[in-house]
Protein backbone atom coordinates (compact mmCIF):
# COMPACT_ATOMS: atom_id res chain seq x y z
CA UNK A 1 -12.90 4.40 21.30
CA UNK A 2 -10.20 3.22 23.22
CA UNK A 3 -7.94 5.64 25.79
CA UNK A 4 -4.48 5.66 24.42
CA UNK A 5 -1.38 4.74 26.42
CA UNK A 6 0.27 7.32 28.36
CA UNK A 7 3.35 6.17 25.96
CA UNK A 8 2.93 5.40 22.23
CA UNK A 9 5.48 3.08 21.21
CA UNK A 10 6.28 3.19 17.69
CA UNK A 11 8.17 1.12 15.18
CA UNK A 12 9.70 3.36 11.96
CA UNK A 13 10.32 1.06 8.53
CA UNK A 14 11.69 2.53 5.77
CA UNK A 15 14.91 1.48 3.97
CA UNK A 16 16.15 5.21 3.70
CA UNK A 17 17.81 5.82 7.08
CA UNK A 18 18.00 9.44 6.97
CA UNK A 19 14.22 9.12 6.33
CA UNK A 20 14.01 7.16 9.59
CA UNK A 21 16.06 9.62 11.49
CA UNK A 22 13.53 12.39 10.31
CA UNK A 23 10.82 10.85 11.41
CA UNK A 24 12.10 9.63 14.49
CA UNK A 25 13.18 13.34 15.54
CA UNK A 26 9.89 14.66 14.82
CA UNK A 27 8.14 11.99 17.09
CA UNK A 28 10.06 11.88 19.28
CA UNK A 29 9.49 15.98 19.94
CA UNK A 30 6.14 14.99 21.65
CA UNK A 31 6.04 13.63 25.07
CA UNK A 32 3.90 10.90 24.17
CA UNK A 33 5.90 9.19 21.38
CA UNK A 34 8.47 6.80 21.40
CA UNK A 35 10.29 5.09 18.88
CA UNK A 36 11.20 1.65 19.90
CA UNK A 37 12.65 0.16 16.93
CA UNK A 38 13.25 0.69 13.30
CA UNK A 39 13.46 -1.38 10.56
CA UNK A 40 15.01 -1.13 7.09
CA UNK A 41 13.38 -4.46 5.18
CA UNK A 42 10.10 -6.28 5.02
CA UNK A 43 11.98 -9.01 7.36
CA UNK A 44 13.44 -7.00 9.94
CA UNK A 45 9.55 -5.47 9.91
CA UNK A 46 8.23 -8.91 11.16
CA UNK A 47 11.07 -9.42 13.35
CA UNK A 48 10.91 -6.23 15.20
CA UNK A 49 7.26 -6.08 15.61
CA UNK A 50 7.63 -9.58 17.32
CA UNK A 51 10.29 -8.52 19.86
CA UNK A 52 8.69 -5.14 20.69
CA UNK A 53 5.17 -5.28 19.55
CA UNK A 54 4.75 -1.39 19.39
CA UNK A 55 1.24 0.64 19.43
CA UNK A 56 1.62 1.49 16.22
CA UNK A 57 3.87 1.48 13.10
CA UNK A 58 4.67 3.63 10.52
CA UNK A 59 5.49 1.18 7.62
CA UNK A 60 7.16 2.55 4.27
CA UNK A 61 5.35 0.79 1.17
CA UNK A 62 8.49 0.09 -0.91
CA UNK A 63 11.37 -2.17 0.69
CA UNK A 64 14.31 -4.03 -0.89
CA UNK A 65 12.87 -7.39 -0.31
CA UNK A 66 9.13 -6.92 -0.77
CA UNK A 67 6.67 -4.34 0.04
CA UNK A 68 5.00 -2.51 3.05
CA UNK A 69 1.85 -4.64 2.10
CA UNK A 70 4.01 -7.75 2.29
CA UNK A 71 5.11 -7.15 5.96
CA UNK A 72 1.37 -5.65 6.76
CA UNK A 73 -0.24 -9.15 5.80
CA UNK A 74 2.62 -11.08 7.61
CA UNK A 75 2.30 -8.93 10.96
CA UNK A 76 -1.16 -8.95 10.90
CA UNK A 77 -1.15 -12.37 10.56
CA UNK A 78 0.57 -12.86 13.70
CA UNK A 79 -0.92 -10.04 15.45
CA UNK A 80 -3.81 -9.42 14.18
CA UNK A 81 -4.41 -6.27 16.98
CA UNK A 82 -1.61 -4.57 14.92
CA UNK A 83 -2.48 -0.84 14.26
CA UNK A 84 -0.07 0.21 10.76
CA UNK A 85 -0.13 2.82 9.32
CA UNK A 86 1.39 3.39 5.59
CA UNK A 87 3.73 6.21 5.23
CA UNK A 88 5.27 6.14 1.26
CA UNK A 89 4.92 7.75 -2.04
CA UNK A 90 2.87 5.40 -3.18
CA UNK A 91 -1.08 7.24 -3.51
CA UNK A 92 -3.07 5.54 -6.57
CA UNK A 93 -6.04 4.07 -5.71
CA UNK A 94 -4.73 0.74 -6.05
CA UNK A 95 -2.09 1.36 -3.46
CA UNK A 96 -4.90 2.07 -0.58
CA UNK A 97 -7.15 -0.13 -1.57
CA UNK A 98 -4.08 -3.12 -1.23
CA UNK A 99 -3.18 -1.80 1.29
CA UNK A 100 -6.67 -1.96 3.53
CA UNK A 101 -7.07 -4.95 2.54
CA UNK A 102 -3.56 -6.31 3.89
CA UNK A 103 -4.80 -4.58 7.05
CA UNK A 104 -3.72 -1.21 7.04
CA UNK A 105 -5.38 0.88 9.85
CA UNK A 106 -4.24 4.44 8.33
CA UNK A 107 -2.38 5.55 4.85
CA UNK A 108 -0.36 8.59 4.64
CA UNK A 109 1.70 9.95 1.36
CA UNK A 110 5.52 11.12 2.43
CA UNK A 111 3.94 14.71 1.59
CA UNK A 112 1.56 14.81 4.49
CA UNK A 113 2.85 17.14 6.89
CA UNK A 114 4.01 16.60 10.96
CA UNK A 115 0.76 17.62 12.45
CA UNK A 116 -1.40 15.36 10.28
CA UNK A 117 1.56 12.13 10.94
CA UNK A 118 1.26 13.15 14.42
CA UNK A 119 -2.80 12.90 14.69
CA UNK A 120 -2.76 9.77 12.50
CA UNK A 121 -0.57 8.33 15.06
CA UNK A 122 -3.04 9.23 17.94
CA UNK A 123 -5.77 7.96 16.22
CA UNK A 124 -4.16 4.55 15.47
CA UNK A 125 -3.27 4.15 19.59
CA UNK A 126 -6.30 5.12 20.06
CA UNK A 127 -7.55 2.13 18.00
CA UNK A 128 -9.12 4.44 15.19
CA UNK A 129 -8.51 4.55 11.60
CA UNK A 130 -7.11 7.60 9.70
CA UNK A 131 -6.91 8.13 6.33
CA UNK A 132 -7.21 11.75 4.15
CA UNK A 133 -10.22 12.77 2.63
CA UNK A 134 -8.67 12.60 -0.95
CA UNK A 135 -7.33 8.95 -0.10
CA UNK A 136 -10.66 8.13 1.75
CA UNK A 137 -12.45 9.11 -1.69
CA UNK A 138 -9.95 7.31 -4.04
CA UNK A 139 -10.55 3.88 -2.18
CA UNK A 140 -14.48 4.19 -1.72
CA UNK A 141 -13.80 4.45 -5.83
CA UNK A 142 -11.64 1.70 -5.77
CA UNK A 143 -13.91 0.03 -3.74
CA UNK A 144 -16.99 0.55 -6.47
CA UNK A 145 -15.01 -0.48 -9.36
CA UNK A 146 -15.37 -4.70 -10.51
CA UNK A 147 -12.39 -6.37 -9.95
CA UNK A 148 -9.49 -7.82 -12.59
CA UNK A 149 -8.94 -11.58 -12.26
CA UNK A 150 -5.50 -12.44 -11.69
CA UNK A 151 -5.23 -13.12 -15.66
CA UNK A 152 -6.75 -9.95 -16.62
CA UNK A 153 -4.23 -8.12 -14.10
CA UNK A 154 -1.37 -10.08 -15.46
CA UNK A 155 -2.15 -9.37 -19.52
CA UNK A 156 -2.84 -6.05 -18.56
CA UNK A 157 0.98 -5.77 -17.29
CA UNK A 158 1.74 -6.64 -21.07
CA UNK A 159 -0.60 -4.27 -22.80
CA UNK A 160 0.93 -1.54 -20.69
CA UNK A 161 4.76 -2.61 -21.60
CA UNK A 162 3.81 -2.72 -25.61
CA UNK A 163 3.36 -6.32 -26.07
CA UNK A 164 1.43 -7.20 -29.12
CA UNK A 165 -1.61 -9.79 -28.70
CA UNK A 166 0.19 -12.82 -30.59
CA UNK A 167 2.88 -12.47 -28.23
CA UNK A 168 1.18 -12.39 -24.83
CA UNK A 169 -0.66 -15.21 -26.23
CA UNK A 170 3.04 -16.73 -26.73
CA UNK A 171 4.08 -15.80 -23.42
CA UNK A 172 0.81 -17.30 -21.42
CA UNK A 173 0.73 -20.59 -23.67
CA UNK A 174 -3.05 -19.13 -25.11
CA UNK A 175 -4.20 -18.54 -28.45
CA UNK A 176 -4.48 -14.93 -29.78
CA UNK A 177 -8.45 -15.12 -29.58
CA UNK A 178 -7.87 -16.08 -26.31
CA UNK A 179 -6.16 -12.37 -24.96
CA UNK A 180 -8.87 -10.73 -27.26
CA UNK A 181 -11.41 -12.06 -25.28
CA UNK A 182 -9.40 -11.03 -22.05
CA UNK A 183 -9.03 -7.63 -23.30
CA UNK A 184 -12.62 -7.47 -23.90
CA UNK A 185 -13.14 -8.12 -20.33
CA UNK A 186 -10.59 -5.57 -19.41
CA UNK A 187 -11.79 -2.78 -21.54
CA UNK A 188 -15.78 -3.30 -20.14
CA UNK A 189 -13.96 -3.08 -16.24
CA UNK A 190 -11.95 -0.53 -16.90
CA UNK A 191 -14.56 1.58 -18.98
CA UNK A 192 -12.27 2.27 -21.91
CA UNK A 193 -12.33 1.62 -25.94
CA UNK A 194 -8.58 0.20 -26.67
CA UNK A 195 -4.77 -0.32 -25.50
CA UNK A 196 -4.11 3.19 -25.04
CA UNK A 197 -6.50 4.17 -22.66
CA UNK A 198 -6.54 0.95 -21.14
CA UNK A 199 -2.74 1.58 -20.13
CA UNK A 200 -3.17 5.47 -19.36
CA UNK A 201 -6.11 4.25 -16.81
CA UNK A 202 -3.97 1.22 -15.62
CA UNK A 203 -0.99 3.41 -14.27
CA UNK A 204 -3.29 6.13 -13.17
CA UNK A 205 -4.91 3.86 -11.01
CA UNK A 206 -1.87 2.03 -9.68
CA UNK A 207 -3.53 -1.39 -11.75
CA UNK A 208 -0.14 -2.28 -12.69
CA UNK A 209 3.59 -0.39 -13.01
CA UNK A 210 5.89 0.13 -15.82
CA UNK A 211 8.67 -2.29 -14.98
């Protein structure tokens, strides 16, 4: 484990600026936290992570022109020492799990209080990882359960809105027999009997979102 700097620098995105002003207040409080830019957009992210390349960043998970994962993988594919943290509303399974995988080094829901921001913070500088023992558990399950295919993801998104089987097959130029045998595949992954529970265990998980 590494020794932090004497200074963490920090970058705040989120698109709410009151949000940013909160946050920036509280971290500001402690002697060893500075916030060096902010950022209200998955390309102002990128942009001010390349001019000031901060310790660590506290990156909100929905922006008007993407997502927090979005700027995660394109930071991290630049830097790829960047230590992010996410700090949303987003907390489904599917949510961590995307974002560890985009190279998230910490998750935190908008709910967690200052203290545990504040340590999650440390840990990050520190080059540790930091995530809640709920979220910790919900990605080890994520992490256990097989995975859709991008098909299965995408006629899953039309199971959940209503769509009947002849018209997703419509939709993704397939025959009918064709989304059955999807939905098969779907139902065995997801460990469920039919379209309702198939949707109720889709949103729970964060699979896919009601548009």
């Amino acid at each position: 484990m590494s020794k932090p700097p004497a200074t963490i620098r920090v970058l705040l995105v989120d698109d709410h600026f009151f949000v940013r002003s909160g946050v920036k207040v509280s971290l500001e409080a402690e002697g060893d936290l500075q916030v060096v830019a902010e950022a209200d957009s998955t390309a102002s992210a990128v942009e001010q992570y390349r001019q000031h390349q901060p310790e660590v960043t506290l990156m909100d998970g929905n922006l008007p022109d993407g997502s927090g994962i979005q700027a995660i993988t394109e930071i991290r594919a630049e830097f790829p020492q960047a230590r992010i943290i996410m700090l949303t509303i987003n907390e489904t399974e599917e949510d961590v799990y995307q974002a560890v995988a985009a190279g998230a080094t910490g998750y935190l829901t908008k709910s967690s209080g200052r203290k545990e921001m504040l340590h999650a913070i440390r840990e990050a500088a520190r080059g540790k990882r930091y995530f809640p023992a709920e979220l910790a558990a919900r990605l080890n399950a994520r992490r256990a359960r097989p995975e859709l295919t991008t098909r299965e993801t995408e006629v899953l998104q039309h199971v959940v809105a209503g769509t009947p089987n002849k018209n997703i097959a419509d939709v993704l130029g397939c025959t009918e027999q064709t989304i059955k045998n999807h939905l098969s595949h779907i139902f065995a992954k997801l460990d469920v009997q039919d379209r309702t529970s198939a949707t109720v265990t889709a949103l729970r998980r964060g699979l896919v979102r009601l548009e």
